[in-house]
C-alpha atoms as a PDB file:
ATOM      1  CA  UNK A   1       0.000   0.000   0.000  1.00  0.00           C
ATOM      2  CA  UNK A   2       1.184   3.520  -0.883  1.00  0.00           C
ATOM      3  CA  UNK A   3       2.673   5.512   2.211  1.00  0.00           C
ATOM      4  CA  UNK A   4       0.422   8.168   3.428  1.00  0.00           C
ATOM      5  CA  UNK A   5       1.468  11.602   4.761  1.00  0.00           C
ATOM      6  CA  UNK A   6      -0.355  13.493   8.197  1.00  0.00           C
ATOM      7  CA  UNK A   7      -0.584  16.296   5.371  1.00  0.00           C
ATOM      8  CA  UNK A   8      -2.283  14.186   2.721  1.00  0.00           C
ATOM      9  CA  UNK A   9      -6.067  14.257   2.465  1.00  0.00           C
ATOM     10  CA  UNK A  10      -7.422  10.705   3.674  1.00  0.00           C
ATOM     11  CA  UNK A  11      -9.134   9.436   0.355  1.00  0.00           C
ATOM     12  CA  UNK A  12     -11.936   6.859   0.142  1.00  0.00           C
ATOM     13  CA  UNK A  13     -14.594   5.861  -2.280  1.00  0.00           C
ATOM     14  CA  UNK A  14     -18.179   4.766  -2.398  1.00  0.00           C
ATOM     15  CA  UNK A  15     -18.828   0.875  -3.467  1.00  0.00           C
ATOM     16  CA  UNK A  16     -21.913   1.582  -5.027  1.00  0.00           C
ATOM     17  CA  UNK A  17     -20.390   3.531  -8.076  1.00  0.00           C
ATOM     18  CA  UNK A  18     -17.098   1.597  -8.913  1.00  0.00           C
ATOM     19  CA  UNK A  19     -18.350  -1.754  -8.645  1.00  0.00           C
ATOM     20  CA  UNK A  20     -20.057  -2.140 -12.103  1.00  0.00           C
ATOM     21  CA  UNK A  21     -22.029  -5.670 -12.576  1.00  0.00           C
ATOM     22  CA  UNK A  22     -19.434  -8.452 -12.615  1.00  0.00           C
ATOM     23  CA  UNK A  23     -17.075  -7.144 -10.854  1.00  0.00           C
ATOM     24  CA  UNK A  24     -14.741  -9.330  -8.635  1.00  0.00           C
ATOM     25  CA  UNK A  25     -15.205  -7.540  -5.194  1.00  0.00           C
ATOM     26  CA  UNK A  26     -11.784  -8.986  -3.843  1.00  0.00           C
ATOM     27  CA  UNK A  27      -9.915  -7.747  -7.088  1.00  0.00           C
ATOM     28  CA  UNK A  28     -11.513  -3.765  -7.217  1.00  0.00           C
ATOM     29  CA  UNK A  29     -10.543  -3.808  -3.274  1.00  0.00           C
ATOM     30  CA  UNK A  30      -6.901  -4.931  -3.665  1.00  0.00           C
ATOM     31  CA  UNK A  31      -6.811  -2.514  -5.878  1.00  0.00           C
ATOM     32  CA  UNK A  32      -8.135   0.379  -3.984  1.00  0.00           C
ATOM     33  CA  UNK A  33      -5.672  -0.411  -1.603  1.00  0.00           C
ATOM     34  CA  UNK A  34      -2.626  -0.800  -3.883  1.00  0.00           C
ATOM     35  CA  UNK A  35      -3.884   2.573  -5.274  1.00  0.00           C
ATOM     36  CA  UNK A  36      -3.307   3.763  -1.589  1.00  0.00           C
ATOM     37  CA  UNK A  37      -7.423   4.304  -0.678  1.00  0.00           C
ATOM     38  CA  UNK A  38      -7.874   3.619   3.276  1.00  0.00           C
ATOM     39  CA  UNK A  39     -11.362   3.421   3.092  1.00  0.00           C
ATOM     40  CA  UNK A  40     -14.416   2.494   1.248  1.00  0.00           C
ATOM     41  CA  UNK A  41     -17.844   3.406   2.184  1.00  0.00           C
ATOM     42  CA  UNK A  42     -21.688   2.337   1.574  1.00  0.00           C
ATOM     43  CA  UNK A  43     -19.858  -1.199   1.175  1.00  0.00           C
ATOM     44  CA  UNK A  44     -22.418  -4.161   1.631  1.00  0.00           C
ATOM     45  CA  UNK A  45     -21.672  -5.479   5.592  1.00  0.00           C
ATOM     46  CA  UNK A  46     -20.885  -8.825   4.215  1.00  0.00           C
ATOM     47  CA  UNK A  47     -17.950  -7.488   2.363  1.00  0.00           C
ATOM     48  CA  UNK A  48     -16.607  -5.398   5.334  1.00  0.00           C
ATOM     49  CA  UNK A  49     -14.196  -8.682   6.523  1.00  0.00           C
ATOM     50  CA  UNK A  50     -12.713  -8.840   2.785  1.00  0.00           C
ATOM     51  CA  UNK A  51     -11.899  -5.151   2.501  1.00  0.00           C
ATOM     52  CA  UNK A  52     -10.226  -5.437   6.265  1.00  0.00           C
ATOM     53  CA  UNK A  53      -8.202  -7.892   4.892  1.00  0.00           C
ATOM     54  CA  UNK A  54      -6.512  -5.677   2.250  1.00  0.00           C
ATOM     55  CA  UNK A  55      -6.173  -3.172   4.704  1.00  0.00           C
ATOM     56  CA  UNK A  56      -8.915  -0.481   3.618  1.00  0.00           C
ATOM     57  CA  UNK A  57     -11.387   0.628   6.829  1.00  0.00           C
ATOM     58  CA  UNK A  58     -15.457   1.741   6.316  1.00  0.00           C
ATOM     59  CA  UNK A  59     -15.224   5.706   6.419  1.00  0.00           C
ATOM     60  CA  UNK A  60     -18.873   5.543   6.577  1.00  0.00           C
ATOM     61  CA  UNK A  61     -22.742   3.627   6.112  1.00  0.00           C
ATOM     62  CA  UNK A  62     -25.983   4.229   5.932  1.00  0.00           C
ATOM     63  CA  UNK A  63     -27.735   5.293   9.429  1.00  0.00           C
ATOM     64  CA  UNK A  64     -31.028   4.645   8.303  1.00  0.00           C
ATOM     65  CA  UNK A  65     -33.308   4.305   5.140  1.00  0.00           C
ATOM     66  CA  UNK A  66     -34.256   5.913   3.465  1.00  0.00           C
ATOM     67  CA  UNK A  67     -33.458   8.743   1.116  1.00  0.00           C
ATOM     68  CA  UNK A  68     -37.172   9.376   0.716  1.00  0.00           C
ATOM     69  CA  UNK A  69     -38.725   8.946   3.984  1.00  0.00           C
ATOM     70  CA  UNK A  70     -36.112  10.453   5.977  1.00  0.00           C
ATOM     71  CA  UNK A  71     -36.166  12.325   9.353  1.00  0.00           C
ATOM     72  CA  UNK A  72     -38.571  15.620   8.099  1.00  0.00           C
ATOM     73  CA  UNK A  73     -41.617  13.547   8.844  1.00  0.00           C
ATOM     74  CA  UNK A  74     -42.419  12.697  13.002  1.00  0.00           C
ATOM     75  CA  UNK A  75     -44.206   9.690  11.784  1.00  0.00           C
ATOM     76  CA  UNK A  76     -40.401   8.316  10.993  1.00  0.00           C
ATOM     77  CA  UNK A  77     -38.282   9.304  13.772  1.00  0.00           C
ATOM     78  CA  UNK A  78     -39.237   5.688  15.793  1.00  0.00           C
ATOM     79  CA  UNK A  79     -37.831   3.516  13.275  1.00  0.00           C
ATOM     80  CA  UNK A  80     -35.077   6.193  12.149  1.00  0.00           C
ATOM     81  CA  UNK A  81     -33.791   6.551  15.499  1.00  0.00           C
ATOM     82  CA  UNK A  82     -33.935   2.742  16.243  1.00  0.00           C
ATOM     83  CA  UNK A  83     -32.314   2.066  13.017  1.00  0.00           C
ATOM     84  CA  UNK A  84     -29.401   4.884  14.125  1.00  0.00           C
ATOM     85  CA  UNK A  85     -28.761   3.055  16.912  1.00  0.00           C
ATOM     86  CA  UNK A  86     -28.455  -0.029  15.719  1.00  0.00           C
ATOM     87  CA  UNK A  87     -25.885   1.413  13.631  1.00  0.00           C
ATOM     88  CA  UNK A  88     -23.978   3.235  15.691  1.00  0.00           C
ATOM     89  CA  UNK A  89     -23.706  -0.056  17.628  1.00  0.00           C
ATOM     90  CA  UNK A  90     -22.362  -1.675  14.370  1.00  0.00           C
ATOM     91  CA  UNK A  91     -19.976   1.354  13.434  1.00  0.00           C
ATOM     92  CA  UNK A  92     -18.553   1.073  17.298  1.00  0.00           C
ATOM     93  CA  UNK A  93     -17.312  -2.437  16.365  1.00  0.00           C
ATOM     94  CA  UNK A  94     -16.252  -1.810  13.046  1.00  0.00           C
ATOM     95  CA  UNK A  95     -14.387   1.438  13.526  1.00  0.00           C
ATOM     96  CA  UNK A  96     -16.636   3.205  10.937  1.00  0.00           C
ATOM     97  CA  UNK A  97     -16.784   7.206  11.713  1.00  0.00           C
ATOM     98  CA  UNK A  98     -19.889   8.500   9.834  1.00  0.00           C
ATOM     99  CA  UNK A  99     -23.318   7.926   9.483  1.00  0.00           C
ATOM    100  CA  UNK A 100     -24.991   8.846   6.480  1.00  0.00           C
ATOM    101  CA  UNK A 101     -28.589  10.593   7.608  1.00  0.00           C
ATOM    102  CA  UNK A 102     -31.265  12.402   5.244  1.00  0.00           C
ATOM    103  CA  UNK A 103     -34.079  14.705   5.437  1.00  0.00           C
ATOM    104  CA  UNK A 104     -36.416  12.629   2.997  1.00  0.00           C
ATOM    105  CA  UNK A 105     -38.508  14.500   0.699  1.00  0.00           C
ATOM    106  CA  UNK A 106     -40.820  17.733   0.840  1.00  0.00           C
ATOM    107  CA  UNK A 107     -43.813  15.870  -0.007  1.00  0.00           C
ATOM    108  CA  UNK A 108     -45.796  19.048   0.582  1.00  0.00           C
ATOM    109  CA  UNK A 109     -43.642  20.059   3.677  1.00  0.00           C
ATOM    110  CA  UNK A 110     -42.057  23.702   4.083  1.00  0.00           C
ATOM    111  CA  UNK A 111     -38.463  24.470   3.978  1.00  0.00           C
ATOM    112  CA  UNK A 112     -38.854  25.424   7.498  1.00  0.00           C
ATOM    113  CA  UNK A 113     -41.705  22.688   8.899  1.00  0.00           C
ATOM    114  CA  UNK A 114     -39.301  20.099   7.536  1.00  0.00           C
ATOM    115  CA  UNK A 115     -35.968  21.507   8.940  1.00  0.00           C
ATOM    116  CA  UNK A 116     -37.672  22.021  12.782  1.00  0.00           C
ATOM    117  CA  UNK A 117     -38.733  18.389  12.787  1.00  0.00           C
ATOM    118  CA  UNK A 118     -35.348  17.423  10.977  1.00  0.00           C
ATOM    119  CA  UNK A 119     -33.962  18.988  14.118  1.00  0.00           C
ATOM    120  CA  UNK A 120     -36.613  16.892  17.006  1.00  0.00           C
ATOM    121  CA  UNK A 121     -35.149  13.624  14.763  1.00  0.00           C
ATOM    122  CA  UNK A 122     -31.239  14.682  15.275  1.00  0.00           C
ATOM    123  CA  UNK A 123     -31.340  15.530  18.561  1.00  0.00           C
ATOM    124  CA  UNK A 124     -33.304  12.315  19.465  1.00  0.00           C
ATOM    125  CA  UNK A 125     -30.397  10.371  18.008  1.00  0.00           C
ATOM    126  CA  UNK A 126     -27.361  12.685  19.059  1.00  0.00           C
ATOM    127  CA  UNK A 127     -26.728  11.482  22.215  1.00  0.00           C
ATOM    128  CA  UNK A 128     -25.669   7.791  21.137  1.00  0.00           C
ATOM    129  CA  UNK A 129     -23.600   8.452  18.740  1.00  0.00           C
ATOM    130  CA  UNK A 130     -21.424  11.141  20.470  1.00  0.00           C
ATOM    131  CA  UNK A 131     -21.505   7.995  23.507  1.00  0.00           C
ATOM    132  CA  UNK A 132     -19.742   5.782  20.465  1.00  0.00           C
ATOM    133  CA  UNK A 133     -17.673   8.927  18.780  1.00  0.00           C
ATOM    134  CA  UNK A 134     -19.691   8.316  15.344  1.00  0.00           C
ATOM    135  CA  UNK A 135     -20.709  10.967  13.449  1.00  0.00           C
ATOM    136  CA  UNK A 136     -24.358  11.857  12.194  1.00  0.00           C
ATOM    137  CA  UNK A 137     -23.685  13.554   8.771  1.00  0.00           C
ATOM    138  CA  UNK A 138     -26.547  15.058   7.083  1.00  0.00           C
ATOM    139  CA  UNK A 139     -26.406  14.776   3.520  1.00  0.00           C
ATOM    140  CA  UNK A 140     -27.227  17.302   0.877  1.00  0.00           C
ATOM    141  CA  UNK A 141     -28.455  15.995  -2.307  1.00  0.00           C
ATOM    142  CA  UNK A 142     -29.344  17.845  -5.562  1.00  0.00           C
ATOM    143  CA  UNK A 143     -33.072  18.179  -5.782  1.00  0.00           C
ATOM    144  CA  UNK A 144     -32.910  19.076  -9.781  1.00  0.00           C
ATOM    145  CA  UNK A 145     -31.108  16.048 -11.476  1.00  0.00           C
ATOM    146  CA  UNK A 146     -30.726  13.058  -8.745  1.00  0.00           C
ATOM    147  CA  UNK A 147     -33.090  13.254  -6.287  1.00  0.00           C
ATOM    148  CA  UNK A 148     -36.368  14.870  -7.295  1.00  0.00           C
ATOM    149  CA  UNK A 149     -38.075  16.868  -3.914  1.00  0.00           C
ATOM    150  CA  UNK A 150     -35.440  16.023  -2.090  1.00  0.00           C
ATOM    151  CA  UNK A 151     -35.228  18.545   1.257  1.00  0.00           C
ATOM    152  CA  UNK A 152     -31.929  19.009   2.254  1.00  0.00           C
ATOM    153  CA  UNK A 153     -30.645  20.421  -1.306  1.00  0.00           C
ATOM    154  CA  UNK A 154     -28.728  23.694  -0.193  1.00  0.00           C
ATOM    155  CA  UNK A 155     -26.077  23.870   2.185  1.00  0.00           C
ATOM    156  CA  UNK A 156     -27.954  26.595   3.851  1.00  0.00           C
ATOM    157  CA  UNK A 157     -30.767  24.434   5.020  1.00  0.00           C
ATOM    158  CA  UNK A 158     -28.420  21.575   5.836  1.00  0.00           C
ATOM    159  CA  UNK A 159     -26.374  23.481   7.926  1.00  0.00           C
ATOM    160  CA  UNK A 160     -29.185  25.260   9.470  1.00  0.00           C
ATOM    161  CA  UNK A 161     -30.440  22.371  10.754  1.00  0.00           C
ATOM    162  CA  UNK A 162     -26.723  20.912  12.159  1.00  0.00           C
ATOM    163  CA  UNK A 163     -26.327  23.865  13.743  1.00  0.00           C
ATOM    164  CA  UNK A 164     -29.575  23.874  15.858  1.00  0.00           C
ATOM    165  CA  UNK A 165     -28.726  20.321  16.740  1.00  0.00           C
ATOM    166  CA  UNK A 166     -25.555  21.556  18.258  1.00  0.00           C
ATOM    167  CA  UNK A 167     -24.190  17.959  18.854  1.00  0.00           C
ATOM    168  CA  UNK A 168     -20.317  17.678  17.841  1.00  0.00           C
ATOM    169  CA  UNK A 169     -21.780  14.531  16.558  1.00  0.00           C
ATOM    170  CA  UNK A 170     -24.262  16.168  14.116  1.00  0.00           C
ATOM    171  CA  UNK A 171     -22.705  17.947  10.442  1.00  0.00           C
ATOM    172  CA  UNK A 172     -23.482  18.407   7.017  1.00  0.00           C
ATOM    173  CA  UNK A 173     -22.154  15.790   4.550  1.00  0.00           C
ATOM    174  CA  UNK A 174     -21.348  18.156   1.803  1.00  0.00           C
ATOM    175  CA  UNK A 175     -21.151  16.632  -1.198  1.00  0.00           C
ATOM    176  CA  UNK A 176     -19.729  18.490  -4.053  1.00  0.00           C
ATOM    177  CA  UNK A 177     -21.475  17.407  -6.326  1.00  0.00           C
ATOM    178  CA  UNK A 178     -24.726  17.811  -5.688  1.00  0.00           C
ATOM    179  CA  UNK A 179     -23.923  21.106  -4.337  1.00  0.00           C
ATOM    180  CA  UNK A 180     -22.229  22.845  -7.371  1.00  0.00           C
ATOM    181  CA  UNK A 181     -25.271  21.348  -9.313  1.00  0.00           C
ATOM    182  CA  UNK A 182     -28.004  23.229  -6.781  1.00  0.00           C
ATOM    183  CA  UNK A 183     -26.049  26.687  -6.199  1.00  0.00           C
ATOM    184  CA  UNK A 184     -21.896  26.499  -6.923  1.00  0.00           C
ATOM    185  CA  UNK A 185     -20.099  28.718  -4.640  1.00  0.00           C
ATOM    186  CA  UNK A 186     -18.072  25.600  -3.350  1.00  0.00           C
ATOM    187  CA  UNK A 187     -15.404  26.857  -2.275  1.00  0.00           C
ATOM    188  CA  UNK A 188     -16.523  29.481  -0.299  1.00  0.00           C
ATOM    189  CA  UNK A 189     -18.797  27.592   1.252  1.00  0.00           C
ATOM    190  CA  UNK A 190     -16.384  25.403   2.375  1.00  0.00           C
ATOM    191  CA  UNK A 191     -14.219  28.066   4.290  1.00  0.00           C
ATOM    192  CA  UNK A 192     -16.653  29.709   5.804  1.00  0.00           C
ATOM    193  CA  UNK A 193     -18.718  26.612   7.204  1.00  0.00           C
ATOM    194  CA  UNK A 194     -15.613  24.111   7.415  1.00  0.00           C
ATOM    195  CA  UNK A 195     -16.272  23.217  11.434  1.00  0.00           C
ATOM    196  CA  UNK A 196     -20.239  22.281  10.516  1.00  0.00           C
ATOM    197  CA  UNK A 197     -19.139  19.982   7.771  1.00  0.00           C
ATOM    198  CA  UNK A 198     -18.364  16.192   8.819  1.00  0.00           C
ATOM    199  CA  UNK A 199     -17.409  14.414   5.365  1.00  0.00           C
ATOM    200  CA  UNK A 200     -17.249  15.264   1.809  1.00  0.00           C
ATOM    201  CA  UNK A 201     -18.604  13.171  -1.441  1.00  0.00           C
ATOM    202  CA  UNK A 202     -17.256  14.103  -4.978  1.00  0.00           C
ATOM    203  CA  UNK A 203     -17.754  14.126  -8.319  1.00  0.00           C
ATOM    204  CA  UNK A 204     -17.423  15.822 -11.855  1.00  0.00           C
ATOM    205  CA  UNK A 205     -20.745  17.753 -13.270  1.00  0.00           C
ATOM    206  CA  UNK A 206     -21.968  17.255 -15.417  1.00  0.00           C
ATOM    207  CA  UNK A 207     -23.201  13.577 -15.753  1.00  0.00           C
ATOM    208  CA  UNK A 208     -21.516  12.757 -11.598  1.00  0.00           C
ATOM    209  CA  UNK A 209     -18.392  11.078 -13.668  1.00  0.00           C
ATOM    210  CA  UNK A 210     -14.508  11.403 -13.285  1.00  0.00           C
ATOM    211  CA  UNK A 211     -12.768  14.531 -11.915  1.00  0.00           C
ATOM    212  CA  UNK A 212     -11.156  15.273 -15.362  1.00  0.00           C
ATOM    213  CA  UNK A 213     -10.858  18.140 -17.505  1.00  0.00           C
ATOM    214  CA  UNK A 214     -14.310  17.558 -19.377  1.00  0.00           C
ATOM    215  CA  UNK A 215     -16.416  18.525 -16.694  1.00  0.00           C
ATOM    216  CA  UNK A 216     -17.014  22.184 -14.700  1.00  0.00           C
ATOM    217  CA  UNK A 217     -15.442  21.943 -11.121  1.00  0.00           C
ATOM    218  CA  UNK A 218     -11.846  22.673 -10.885  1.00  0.00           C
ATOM    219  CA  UNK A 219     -11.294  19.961  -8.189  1.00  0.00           C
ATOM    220  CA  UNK A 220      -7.550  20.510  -7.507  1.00  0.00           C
ATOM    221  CA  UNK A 221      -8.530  24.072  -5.874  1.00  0.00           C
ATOM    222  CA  UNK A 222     -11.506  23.092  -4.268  1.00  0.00           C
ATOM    223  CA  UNK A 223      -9.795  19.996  -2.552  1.00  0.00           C
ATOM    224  CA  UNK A 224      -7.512  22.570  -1.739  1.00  0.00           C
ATOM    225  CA  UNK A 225      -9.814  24.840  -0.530  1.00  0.00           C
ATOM    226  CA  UNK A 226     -10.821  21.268   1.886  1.00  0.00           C
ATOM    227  CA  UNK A 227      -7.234  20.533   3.634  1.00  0.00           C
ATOM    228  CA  UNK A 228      -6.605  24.505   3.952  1.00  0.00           C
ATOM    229  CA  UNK A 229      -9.297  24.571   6.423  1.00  0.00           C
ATOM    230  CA  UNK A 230      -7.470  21.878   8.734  1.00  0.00           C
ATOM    231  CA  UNK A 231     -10.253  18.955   7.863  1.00  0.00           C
ATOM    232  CA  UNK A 232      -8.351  15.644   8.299  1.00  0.00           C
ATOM    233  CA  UNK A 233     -11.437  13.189   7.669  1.00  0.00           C
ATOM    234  CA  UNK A 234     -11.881  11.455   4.675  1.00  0.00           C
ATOM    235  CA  UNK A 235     -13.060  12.669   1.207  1.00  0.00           C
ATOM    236  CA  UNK A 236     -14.842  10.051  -0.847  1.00  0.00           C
ATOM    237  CA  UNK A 237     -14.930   9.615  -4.313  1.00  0.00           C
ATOM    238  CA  UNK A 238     -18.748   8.967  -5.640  1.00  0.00           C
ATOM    239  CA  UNK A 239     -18.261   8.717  -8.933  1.00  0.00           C
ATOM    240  CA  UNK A 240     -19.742   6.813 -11.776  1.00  0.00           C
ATOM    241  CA  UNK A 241     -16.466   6.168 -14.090  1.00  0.00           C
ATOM    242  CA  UNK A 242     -16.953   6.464 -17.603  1.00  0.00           C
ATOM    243  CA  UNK A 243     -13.974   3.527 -18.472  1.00  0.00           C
ATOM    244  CA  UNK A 244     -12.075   0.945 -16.294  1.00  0.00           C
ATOM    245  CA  UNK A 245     -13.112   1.474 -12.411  1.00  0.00           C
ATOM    246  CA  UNK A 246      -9.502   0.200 -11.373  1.00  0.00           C
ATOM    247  CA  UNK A 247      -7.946   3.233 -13.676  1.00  0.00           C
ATOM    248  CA  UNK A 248     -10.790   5.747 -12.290  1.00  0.00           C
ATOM    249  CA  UNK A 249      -9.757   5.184  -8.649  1.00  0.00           C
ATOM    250  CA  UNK A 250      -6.047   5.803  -9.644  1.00  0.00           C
ATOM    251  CA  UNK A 251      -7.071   8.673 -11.469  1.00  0.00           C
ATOM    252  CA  UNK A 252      -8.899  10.551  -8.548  1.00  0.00           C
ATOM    253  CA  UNK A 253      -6.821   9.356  -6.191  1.00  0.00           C
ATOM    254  CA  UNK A 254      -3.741  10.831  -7.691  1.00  0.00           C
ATOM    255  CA  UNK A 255      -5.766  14.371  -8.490  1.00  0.00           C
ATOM    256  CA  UNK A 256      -6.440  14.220  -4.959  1.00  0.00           C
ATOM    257  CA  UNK A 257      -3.122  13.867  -3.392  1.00  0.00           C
ATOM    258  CA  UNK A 258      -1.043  16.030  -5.936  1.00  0.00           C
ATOM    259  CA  UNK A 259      -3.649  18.883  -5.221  1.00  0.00           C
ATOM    260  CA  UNK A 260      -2.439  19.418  -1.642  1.00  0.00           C
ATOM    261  CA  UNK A 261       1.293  18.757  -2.217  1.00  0.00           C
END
């Protein structure tokens, strides 16, 4: 496995996009690893042993499903917060830091009726998972492309809701992607809300493919922009690559670590 610096960005990557149909899970893990990944996240639990075994960790899972019926509805927050729990429990054993939570859709709801019962939901679960040192990241999702009436689709709603938890296990899982496709302004954002942000998710936009030249977001500045503010968690790659998944990972992983050298 490649050495890593204390300066280098901790790089990881989500199973769900680089693991096309018929792909050998032992071979794209071995070689994540080789790449020098330490992580891969949203990994199926049965698969968590083989990816120890190369040496890459879970940066993070699902807390709870769904995307849809998340934590803006009351009628939820029973099964939500039992299924946070039962995660937390998990990610204590495992080692996994973050815990992917969402808002669920409008459905009718207000910006501001959905974020006060987002809030009741957090705080209900908060107090577990700073007991186990996991975090509760919310995650904002594009609401124009991806995920149609999705609620938590601007960092300012996202973070208005962490805030109001005020748990130091409760931030915004900004994803950069989804973000630059719902209002830009990335890297500003970043600097001025670094210490309410928990993890990061990226991809290129256009089309959520490879960090390359043929799509808008000038990642080297904007991951950057990340380490600058002192954030030593991981960044994960969610990516849908448009050729060989084993080349893609090197690809962003080398983007990544030549950015902040």
């Amino acid at each position: 496995m490649a050495p890593h610096s204390a300066e280098a960005i901790r790089q990881s990557f989500t199973w769900w996009s680089f693991a096309k149909p018929g792909t050998n899970p032992d071979d794209l893990l071995r070689s994540a690893a080789a790449v020098g990944y330490e992580a891969v996240e949203l990994l199926p639990i049965d698969l968590w042993p083989r990816a120890k075994d190369v040496g890459l960790a879970v940066s993070a899972m699902n807390g709870h499903a769904s995307i849809e019926a998340g934590l803006n509805r009351r009628g939820h927050h029973d099964r939500i917060v039992r299924e946070i729990h039962e995660n937390v429990r998990l990610a204590e054993r495992w080692n996994v830091p973050n815990l992917i939570c969402f808002s669920g859709n409008r459905a009718g709801r207000t910006d501001a009726e959905g974020a006060l019962v987002t809030i009741e939901g957090l705080r209900r679960a908060a107090p577990v998972a700073e007991a186990a040192g996991v975090t509760l990241v919310l995650e904002l999702l594009n609401s124009k492309v991806d995920h149609p009436d999705y609620q938590c689709d601007t960092s300012a709603w996202g973070l208005n809701v962490v805030r109001a938890v005020n748990s130091p296990s409760v931030k915004l899982l900004y994803d950069v992607y989804h973000a630059q496709v719902m209002e830009g302004n990335i890297i500003a954002t970043i600097r001025e809300n670094a210490g309410d942000i928990g993890h990061y998710h990226t991809a290129g936009v256009p089309g959520r493919h490879d960090l390359d030249d043929a799509q808008e977001i000038y990642y080297p500045e904007v991951l950057r922009a990340i380490h600058d503010t002192g954030y030593r968690g991981f960044v994960a790659h969610e990516f849908v690559p448009k050729g060989d998944p084993a080349l893609a990972l090197r690809g962003a992983f080398d983007l990544t670590r030549t950015s902040v050298v």
